[in-house]
C-alpha atoms as a PDB file:
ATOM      1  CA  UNK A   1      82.613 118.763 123.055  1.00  0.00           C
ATOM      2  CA  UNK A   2      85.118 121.719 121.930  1.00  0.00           C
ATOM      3  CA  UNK A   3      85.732 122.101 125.761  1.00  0.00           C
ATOM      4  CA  UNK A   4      86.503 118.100 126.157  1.00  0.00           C
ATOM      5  CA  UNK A   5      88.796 118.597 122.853  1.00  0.00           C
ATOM      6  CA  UNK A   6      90.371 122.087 124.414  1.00  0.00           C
ATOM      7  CA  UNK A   7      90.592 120.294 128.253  1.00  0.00           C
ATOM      8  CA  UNK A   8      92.454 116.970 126.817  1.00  0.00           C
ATOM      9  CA  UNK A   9      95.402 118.740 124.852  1.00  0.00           C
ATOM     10  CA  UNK A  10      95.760 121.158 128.188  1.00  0.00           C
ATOM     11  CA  UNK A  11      96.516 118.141 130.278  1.00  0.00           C
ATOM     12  CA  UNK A  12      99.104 116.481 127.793  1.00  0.00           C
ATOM     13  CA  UNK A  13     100.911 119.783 127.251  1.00  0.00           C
ATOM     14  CA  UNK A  14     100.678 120.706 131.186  1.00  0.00           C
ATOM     15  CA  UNK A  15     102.486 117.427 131.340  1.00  0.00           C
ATOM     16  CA  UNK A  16      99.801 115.891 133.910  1.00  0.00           C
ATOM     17  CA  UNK A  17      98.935 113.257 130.955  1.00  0.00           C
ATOM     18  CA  UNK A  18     101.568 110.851 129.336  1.00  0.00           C
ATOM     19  CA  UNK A  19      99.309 110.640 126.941  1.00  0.00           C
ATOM     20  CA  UNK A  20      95.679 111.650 126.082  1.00  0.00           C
ATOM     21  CA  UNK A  21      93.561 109.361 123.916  1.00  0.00           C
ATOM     22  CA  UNK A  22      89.933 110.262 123.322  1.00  0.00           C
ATOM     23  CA  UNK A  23      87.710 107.421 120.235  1.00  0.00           C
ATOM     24  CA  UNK A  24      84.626 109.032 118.920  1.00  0.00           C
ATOM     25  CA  UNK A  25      81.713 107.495 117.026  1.00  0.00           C
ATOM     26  CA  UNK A  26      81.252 109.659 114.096  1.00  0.00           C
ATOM     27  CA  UNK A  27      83.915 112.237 112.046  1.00  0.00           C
ATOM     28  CA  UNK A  28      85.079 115.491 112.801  1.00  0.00           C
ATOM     29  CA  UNK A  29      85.153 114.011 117.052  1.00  0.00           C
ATOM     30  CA  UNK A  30      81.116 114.068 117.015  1.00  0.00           C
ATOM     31  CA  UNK A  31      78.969 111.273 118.180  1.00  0.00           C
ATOM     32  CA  UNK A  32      79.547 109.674 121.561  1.00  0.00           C
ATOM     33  CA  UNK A  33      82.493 109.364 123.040  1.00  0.00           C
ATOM     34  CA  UNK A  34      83.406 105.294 122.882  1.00  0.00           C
ATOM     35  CA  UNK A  35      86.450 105.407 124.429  1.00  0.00           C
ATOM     36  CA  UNK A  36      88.516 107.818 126.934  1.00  0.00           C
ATOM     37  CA  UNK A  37      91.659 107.318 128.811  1.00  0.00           C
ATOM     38  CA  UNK A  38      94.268 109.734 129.955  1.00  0.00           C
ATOM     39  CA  UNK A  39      97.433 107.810 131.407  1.00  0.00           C
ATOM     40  CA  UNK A  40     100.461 109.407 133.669  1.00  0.00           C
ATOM     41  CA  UNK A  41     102.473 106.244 133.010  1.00  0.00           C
ATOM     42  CA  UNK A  42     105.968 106.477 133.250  1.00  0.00           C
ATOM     43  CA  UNK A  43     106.631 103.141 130.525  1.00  0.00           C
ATOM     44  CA  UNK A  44     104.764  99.895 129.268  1.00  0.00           C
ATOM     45  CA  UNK A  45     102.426  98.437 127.262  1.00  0.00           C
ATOM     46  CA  UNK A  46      98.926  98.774 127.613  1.00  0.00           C
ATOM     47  CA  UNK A  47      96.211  97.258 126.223  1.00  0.00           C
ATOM     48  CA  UNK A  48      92.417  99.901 125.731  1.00  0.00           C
ATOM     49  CA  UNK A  49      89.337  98.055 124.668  1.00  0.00           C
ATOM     50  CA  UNK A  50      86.496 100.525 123.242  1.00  0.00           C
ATOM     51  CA  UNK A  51      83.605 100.003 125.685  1.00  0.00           C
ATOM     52  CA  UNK A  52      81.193  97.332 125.438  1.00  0.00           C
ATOM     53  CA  UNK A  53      78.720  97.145 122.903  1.00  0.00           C
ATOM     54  CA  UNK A  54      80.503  99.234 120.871  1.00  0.00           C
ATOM     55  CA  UNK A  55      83.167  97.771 118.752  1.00  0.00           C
ATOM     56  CA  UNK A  56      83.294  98.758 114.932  1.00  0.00           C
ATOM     57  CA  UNK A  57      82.342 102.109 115.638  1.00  0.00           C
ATOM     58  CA  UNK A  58      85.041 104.257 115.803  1.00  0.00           C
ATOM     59  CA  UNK A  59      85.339 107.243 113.385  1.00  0.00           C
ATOM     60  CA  UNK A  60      87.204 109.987 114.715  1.00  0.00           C
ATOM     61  CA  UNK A  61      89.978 109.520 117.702  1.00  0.00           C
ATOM     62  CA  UNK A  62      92.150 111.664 119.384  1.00  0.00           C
ATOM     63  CA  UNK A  63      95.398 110.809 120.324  1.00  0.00           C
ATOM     64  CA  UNK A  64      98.065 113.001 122.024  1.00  0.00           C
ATOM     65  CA  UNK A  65     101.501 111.760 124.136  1.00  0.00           C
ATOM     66  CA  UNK A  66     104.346 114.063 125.968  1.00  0.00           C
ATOM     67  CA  UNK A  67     106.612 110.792 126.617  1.00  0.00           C
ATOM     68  CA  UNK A  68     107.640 108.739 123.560  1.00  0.00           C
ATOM     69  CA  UNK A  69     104.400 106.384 123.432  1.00  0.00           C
ATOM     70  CA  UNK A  70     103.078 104.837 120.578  1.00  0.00           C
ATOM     71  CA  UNK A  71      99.450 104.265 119.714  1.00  0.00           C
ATOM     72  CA  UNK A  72      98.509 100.922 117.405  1.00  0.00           C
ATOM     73  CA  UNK A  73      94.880 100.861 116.410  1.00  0.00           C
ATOM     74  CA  UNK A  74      93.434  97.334 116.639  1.00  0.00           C
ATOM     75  CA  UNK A  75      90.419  95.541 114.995  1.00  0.00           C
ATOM     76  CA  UNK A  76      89.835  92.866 117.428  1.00  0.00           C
ATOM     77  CA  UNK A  77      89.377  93.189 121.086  1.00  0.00           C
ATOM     78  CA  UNK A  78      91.992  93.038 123.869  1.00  0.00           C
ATOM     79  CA  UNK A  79      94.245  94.269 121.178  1.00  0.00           C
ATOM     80  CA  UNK A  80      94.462  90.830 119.306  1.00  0.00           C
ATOM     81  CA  UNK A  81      93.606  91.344 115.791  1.00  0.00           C
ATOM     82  CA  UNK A  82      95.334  93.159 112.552  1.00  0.00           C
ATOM     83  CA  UNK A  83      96.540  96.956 113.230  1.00  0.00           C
ATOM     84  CA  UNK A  84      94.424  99.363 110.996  1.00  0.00           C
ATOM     85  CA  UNK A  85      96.631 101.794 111.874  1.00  0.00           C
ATOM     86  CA  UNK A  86      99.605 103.225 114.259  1.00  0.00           C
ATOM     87  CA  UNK A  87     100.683 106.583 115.323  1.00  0.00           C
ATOM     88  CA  UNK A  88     103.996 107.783 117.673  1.00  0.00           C
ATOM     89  CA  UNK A  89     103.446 111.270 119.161  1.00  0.00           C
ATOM     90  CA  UNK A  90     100.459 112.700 118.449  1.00  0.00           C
ATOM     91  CA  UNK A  91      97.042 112.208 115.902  1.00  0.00           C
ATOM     92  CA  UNK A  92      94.396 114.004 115.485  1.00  0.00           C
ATOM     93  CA  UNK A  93      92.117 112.313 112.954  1.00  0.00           C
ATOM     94  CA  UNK A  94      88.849 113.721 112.057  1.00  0.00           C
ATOM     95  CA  UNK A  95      87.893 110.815 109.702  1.00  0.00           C
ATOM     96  CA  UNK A  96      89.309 107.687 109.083  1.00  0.00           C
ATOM     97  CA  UNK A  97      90.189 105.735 106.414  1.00  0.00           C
ATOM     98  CA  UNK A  98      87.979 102.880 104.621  1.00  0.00           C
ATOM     99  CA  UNK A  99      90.588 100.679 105.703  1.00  0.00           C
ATOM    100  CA  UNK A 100      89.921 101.767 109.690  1.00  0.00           C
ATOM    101  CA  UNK A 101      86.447 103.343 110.033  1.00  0.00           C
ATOM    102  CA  UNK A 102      84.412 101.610 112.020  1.00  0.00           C
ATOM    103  CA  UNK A 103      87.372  98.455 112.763  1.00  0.00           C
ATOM    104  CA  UNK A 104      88.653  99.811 115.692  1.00  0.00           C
ATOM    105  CA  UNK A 105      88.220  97.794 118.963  1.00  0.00           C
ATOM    106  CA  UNK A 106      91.255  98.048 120.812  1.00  0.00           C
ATOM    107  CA  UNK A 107      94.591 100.150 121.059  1.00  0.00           C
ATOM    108  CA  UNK A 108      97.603  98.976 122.241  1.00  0.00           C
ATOM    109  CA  UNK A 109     100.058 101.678 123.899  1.00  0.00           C
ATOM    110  CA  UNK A 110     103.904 101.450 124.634  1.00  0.00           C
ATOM    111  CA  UNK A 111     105.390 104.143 126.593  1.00  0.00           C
ATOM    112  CA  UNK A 112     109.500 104.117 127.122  1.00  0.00           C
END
């Protein structure tokens, strides 16, 4: 896992990633990984569901951008629902709040 940690910043700070954004199951980025997208967008809004089967799990995340992006972290699916949390730049979180572990299902990204 270190090496999928180590390989993820690498490709933000190489600038081959707009942005990097990695959800894990448990704390500290163990667990499986529910969620993984790397995006060389150049602006937008997009919309990242966690993958089937397994919403409410998310407990750790990383999230990493070179452009301005910001990252909103959704409870309901197709990024509908209330934002747990929101991030512009870069967040590493090893746990998560009461308020957002296990809520996530969806994160909603806008790049300019």
């Amino acid at each position: 896992m270190k090496a999928t940690l180590l390989f993820s910043a690498l490709a933000v700070v190489c600038g081959t990633q707009a942005y990097v954004l990695r959800l894990y199951e448990h704390a500290n980025y163990k667990g499986d990984l529910i969620g993984s997208w790397d995006n060389a967008i150049n602006g937008g809004t997009y919309c990242h569901n966690v993958n089937r089967g397994r919403e409410n799990q998310v407990s750790s995340f990383i999230w990493t951008a070179t452009k301005l992006c910001t990252a909103k972290f959704i409870d309901g699916r197709d990024c509908h629902g209330k934002m747990v949390g929101r991030s512009t730049g870069g967040w590493w979180k090893e746990t998560l709040s009461a308020d957002a572990n296990d809520k996530i299902d969806s994160v909603e990204v806008t790049c300019l």
